[in-house]
C-alpha atoms as a PDB file:
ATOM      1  CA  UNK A   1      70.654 -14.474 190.289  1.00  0.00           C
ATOM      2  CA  UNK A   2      67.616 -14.630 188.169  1.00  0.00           C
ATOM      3  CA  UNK A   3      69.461 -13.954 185.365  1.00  0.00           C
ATOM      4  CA  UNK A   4      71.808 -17.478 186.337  1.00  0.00           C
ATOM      5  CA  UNK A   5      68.341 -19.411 187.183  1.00  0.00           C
ATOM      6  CA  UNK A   6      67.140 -18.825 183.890  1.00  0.00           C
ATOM      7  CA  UNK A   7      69.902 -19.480 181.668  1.00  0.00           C
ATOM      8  CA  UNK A   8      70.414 -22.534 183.557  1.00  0.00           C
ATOM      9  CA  UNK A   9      66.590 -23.469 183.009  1.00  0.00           C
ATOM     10  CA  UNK A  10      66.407 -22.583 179.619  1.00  0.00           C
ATOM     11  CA  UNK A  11      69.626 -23.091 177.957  1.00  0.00           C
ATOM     12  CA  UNK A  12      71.856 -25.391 180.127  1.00  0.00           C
ATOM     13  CA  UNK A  13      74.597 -26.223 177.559  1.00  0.00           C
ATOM     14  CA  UNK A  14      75.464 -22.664 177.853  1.00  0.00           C
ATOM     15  CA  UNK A  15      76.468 -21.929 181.241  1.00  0.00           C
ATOM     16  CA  UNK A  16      79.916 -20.942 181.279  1.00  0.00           C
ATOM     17  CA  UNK A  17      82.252 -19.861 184.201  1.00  0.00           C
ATOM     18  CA  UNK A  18      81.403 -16.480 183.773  1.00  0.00           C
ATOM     19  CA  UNK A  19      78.189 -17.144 184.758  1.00  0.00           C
ATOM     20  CA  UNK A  20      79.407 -18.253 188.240  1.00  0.00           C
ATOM     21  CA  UNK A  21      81.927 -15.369 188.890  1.00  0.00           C
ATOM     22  CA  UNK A  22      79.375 -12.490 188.161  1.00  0.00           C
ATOM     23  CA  UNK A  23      77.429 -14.149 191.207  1.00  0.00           C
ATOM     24  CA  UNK A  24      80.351 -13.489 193.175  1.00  0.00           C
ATOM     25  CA  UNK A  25      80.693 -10.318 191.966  1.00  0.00           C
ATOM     26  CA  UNK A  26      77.161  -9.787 193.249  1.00  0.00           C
ATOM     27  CA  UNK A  27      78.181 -10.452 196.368  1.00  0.00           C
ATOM     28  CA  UNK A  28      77.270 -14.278 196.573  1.00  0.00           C
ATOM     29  CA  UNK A  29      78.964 -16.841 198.227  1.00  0.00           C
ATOM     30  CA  UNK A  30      79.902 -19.825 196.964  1.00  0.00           C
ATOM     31  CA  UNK A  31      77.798 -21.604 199.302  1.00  0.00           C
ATOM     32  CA  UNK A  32      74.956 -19.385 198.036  1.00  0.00           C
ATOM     33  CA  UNK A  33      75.726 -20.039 194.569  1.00  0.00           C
ATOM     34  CA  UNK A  34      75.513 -23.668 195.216  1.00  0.00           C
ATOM     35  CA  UNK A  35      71.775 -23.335 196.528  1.00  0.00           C
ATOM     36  CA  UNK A  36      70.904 -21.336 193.758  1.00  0.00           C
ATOM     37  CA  UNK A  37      71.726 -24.061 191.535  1.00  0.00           C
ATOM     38  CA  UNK A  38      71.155 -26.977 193.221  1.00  0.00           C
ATOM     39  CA  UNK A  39      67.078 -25.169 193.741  1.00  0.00           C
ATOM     40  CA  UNK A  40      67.083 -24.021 190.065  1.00  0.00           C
ATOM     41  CA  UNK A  41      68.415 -27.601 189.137  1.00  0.00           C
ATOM     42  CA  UNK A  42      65.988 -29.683 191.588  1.00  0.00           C
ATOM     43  CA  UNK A  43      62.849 -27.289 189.964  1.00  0.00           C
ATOM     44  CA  UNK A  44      63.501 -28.126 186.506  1.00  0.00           C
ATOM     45  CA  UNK A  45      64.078 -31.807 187.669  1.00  0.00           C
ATOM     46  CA  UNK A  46      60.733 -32.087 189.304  1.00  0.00           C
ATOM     47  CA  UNK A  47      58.736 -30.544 186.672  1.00  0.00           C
ATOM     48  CA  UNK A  48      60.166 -32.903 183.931  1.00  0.00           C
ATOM     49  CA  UNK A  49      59.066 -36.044 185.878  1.00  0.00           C
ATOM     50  CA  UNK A  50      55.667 -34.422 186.299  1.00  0.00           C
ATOM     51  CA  UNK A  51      55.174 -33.410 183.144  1.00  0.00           C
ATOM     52  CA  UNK A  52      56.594 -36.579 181.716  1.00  0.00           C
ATOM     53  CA  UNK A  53      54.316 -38.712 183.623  1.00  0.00           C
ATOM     54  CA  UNK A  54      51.487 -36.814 182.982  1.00  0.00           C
ATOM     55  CA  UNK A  55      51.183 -35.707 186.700  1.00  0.00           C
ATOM     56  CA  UNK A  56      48.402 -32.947 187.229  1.00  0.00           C
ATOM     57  CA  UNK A  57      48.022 -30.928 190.131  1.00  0.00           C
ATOM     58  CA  UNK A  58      44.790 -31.306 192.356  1.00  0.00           C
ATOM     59  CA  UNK A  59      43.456 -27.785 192.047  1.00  0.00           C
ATOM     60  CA  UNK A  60      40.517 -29.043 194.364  1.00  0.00           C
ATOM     61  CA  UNK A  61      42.976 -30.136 197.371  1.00  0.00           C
ATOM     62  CA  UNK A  62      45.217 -26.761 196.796  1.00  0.00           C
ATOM     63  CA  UNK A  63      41.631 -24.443 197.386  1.00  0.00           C
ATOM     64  CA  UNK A  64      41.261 -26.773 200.587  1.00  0.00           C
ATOM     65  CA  UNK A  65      44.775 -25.903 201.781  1.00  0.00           C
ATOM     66  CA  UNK A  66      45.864 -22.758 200.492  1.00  0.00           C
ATOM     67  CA  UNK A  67      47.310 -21.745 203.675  1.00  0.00           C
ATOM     68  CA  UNK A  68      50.006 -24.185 202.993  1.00  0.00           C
ATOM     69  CA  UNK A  69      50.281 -24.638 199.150  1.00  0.00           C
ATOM     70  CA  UNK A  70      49.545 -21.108 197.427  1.00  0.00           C
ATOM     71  CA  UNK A  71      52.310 -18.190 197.522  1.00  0.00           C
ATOM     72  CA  UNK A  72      51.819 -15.436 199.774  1.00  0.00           C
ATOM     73  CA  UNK A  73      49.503 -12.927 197.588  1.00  0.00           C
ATOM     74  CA  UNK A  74      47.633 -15.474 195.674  1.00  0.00           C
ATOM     75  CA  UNK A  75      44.878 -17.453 195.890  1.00  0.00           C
ATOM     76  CA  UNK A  76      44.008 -20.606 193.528  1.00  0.00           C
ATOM     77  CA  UNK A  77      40.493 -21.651 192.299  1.00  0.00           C
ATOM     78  CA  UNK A  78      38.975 -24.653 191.810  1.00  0.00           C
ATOM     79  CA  UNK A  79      39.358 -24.754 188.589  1.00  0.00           C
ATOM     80  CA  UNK A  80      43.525 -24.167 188.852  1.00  0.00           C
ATOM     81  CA  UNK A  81      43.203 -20.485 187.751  1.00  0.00           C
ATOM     82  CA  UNK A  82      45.256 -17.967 189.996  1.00  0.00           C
ATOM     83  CA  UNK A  83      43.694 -14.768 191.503  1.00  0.00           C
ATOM     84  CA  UNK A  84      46.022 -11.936 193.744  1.00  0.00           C
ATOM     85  CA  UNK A  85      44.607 -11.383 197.116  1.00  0.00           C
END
């Protein structure tokens, strides 16, 4: 899966059908295979709108509400650094 998720990131023009059947052969469903990309897909969307507009994160709302906004096992500073907990 990670494999997929980062060819499609990185090299898009390359996906082939292959690509899809050795998910299935990994015991994915199509269903799951269509998350996969459609989450992979809406990621890369997001961040190219972000980063083409410039868009910055708010590092000092994130240490106010890291309960809801930091991944389980890290923390973020202030100054948008990342420390494990």
């Amino acid at each position: 899966m990670l494999e997929y998720s980062e060819k499609l990131t990185l090299r898009p023009w390359d996906m082939v059908e292959q690509d899809v059947v050795a998910l299935r052969e990994a015991g994915f469903s199509d269903s799951a295979i269509l998350d996969i990309n459609q989450v992979t897909g809406y990621y890369a969307f997001a961040n190219r709108l972000a980063d083409g507009l410039g868009i910055e994160l708010d590092f000092d709302y994130i240490a106010k509400h890291p309960r809801h906004l930091v991944p389980i096992g890290s923390n973020f500073h202030s100054d948008g650094s990342v420390a494990d907990v």
